[in-house]
N, C-alpha and C. Protein backbone atom coordinates (compact mmCIF):
# COMPACT_ATOMS: atom_id res chain seq x y z
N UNK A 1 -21.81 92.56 -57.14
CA UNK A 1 -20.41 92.81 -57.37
C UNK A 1 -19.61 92.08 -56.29
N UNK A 2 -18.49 91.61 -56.58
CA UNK A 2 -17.66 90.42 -55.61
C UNK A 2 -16.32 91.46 -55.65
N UNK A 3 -16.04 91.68 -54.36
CA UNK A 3 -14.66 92.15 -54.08
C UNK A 3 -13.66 91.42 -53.28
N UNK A 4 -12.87 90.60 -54.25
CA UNK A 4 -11.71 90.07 -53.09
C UNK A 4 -10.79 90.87 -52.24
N UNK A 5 -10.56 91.02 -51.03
CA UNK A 5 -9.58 91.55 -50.26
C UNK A 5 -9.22 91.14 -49.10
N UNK A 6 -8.21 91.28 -48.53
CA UNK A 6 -7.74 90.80 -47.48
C UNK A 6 -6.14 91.61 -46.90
N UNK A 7 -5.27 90.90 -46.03
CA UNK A 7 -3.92 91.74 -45.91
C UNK A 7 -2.63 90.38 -46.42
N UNK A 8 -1.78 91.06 -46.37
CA UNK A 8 -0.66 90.24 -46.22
C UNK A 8 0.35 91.00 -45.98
N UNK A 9 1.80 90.31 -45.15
CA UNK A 9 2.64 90.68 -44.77
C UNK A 9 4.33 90.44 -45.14
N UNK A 10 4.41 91.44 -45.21
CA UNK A 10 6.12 91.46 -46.31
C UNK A 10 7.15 91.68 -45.20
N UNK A 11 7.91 90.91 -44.87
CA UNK A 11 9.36 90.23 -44.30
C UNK A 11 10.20 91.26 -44.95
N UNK A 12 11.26 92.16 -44.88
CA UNK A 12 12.76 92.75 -45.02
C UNK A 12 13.41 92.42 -44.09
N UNK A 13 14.65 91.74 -44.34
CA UNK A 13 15.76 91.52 -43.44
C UNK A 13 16.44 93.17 -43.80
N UNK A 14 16.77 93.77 -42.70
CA UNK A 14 17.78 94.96 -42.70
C UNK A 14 19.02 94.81 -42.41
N UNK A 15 19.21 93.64 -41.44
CA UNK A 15 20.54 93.71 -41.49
C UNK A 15 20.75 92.18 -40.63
N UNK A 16 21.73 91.51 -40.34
CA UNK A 16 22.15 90.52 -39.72
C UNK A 16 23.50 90.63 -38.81
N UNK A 17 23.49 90.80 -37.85
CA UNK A 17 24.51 90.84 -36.90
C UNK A 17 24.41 90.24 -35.59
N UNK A 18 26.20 90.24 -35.03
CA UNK A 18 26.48 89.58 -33.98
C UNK A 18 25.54 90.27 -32.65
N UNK A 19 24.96 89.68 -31.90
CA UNK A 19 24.67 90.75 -30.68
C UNK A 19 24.37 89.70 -29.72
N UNK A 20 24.39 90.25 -28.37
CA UNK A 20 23.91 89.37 -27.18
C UNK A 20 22.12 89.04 -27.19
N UNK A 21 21.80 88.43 -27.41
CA UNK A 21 20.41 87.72 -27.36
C UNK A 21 20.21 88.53 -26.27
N UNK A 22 18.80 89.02 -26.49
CA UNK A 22 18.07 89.38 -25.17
C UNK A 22 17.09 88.24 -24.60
N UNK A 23 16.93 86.84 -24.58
CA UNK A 23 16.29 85.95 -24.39
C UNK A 23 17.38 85.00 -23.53
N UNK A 24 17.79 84.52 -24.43
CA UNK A 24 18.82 83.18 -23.94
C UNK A 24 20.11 83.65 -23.92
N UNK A 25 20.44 84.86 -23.97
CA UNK A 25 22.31 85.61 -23.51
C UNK A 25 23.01 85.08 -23.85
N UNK A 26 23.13 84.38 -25.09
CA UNK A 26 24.03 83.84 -25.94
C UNK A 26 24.53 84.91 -27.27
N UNK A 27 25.90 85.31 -27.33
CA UNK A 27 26.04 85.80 -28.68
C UNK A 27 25.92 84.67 -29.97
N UNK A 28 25.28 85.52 -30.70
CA UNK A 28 24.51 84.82 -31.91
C UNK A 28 23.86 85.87 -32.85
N UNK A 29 23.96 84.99 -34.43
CA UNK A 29 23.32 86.11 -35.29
C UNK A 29 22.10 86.89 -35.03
N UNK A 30 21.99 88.13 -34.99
CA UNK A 30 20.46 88.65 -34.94
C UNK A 30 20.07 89.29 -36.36
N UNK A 31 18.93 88.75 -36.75
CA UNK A 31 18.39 89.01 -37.87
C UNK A 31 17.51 90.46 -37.23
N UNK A 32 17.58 91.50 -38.10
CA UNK A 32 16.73 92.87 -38.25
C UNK A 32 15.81 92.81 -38.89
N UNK A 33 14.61 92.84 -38.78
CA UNK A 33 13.50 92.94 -39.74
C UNK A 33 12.69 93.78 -39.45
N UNK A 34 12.15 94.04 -40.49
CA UNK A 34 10.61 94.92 -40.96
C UNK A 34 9.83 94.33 -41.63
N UNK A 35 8.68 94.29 -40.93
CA UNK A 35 6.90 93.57 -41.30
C UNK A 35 6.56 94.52 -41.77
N UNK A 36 5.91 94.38 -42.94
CA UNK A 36 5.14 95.63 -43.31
C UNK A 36 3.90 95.16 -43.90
N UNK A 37 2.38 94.93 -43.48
CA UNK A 37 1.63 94.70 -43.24
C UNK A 37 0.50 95.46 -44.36
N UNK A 38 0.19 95.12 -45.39
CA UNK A 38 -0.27 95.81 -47.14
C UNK A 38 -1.77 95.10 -46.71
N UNK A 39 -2.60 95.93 -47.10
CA UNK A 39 -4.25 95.68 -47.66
C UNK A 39 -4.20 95.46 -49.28
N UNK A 40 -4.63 94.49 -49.82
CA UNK A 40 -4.76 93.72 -50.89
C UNK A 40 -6.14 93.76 -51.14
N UNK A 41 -6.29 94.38 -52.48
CA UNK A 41 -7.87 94.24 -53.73
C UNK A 41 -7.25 92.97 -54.31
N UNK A 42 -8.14 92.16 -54.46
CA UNK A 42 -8.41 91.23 -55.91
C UNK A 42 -6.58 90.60 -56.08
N UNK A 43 -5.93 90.44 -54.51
CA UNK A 43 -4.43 89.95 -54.52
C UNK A 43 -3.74 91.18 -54.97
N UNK A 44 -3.54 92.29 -54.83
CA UNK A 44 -2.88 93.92 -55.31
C UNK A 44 -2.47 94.39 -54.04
N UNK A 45 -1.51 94.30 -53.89
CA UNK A 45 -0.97 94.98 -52.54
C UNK A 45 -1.48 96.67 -52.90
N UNK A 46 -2.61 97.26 -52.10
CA UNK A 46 -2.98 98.74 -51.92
C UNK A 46 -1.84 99.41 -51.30
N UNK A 47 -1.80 99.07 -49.94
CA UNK A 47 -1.59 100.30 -49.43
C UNK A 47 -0.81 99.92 -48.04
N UNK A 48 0.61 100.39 -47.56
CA UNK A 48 0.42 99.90 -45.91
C UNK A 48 -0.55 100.08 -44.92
N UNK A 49 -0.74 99.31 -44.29
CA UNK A 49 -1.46 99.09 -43.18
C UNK A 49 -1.01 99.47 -41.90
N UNK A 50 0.25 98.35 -41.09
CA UNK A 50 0.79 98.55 -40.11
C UNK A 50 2.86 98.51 -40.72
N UNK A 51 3.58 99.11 -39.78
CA UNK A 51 4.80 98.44 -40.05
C UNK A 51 5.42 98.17 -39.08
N UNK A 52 6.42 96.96 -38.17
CA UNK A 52 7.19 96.99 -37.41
C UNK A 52 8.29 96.27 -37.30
N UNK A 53 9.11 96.35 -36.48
CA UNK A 53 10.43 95.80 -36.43
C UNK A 53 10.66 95.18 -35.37
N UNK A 54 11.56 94.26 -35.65
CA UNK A 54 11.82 93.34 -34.51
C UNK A 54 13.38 92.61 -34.91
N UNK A 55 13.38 92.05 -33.99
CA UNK A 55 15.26 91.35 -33.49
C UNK A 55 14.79 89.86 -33.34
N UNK A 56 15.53 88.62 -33.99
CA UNK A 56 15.19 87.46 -34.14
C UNK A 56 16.40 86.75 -34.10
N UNK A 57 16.53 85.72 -32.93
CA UNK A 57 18.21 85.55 -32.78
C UNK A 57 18.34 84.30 -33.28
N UNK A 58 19.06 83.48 -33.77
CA UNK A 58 19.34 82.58 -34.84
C UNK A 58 19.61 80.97 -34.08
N UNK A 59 20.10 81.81 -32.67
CA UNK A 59 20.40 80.33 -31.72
C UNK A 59 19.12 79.78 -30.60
N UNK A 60 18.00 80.92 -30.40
CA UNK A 60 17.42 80.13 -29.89
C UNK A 60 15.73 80.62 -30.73
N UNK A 61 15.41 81.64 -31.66
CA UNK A 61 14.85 81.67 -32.30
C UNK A 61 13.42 82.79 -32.13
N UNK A 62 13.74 83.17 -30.78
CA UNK A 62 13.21 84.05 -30.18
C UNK A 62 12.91 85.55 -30.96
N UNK A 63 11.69 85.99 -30.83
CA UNK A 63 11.46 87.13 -31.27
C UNK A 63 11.21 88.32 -30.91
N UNK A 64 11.81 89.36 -30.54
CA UNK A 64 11.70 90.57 -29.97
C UNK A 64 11.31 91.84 -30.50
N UNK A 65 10.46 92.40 -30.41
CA UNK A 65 10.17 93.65 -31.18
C UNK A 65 10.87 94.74 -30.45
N UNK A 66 11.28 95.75 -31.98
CA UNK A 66 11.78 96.87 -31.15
C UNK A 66 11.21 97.96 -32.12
N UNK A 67 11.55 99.33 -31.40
CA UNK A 67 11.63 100.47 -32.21
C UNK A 67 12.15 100.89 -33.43
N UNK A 68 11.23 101.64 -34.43
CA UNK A 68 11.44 102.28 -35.89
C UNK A 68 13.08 102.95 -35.24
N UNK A 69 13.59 103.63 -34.41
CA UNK A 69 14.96 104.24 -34.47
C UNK A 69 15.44 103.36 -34.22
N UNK A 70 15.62 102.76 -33.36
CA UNK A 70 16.44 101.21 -32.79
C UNK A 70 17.05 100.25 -33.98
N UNK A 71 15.63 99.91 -34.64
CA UNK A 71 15.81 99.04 -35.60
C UNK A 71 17.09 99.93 -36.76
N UNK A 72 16.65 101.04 -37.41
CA UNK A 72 17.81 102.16 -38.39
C UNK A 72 18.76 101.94 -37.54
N UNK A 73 18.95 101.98 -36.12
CA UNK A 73 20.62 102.51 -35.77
C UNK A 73 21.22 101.36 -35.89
N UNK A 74 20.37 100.11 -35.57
CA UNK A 74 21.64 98.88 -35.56
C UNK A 74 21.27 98.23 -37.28
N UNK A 75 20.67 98.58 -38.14
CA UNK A 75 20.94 98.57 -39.46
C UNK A 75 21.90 99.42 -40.01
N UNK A 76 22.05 100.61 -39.57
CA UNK A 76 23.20 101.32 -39.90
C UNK A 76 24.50 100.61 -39.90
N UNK A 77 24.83 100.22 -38.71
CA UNK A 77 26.12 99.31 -38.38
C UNK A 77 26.94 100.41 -37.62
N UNK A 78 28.10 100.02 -36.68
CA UNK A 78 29.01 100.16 -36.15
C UNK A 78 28.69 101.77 -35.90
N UNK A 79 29.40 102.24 -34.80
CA UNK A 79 29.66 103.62 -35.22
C UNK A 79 31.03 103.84 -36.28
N UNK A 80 31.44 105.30 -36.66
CA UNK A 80 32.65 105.20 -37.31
C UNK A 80 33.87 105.05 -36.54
N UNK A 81 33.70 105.08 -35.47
CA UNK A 81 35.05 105.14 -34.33
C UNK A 81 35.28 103.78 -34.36
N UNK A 82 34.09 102.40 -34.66
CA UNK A 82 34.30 100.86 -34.36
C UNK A 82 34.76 100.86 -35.67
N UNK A 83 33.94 101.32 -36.60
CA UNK A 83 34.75 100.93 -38.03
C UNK A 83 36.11 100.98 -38.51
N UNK A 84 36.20 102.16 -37.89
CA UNK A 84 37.87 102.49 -37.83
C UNK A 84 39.20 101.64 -37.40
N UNK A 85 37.98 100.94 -36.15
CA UNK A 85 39.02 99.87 -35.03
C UNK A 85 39.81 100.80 -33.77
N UNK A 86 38.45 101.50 -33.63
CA UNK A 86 39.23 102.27 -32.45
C UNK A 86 38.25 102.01 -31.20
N UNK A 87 38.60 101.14 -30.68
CA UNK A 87 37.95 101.28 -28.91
C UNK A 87 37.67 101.72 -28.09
N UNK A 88 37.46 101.69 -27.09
CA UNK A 88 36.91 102.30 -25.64
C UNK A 88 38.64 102.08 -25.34
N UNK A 89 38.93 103.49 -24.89
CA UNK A 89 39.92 103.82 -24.22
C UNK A 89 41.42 104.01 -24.88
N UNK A 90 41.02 104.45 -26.23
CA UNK A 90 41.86 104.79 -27.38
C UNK A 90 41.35 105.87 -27.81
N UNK A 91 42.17 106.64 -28.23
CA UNK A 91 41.53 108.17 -28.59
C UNK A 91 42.01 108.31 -30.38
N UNK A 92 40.59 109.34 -30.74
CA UNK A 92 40.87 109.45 -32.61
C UNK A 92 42.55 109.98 -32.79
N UNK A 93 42.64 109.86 -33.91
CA UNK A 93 43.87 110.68 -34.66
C UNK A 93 43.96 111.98 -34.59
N UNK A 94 44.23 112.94 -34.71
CA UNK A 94 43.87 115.01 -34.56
C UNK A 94 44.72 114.65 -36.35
């Protein structure tokens, strides 16, 4: 009996935003991603394997891994106080 298997790995962009490079300290796009790392029968993605996330900055190409919460909070976007357009040293509406 012949069993093909092996892994392969699936790329999600979560989100794309402005941020300071942690490499080369240039603001520049940072791409959000999630690897998610599948065991494959006969080319059949089974099952995950591994998953992780990382920060990939667009100007010098650098790749940084970060944390499962890290990665959600800056996919989330802004808090609601930035969304709003309210700053550091401006107070909400009552």
């Amino acid at each position: 009996m012949l069993f093909i298997f092996g892994t392969k790995a699936y790329v999600t962009v979560l989100a794309v935003l402005t941020l300071v490079c942690r490499v080369c300290g240039n603001p520049a796009a940072q791409r959000i991603e999630e690897r998610v790392t599948k065991f494959t029968l006969f080319f059949v993605p089974t099952f995950a394997i591994s998953t992780s996330y990382a920060v990939q900055c667009a100007m010098c190409a650098a790749t940084s891994r970060i944390e499962r919460d890290e990665a959600e909070r800056l996919a989330a976007g802004p808090p609601s106080d930035l969304k709003r357009g309210l700053g550091q040293g401006q107070q909400r509406p009552s």
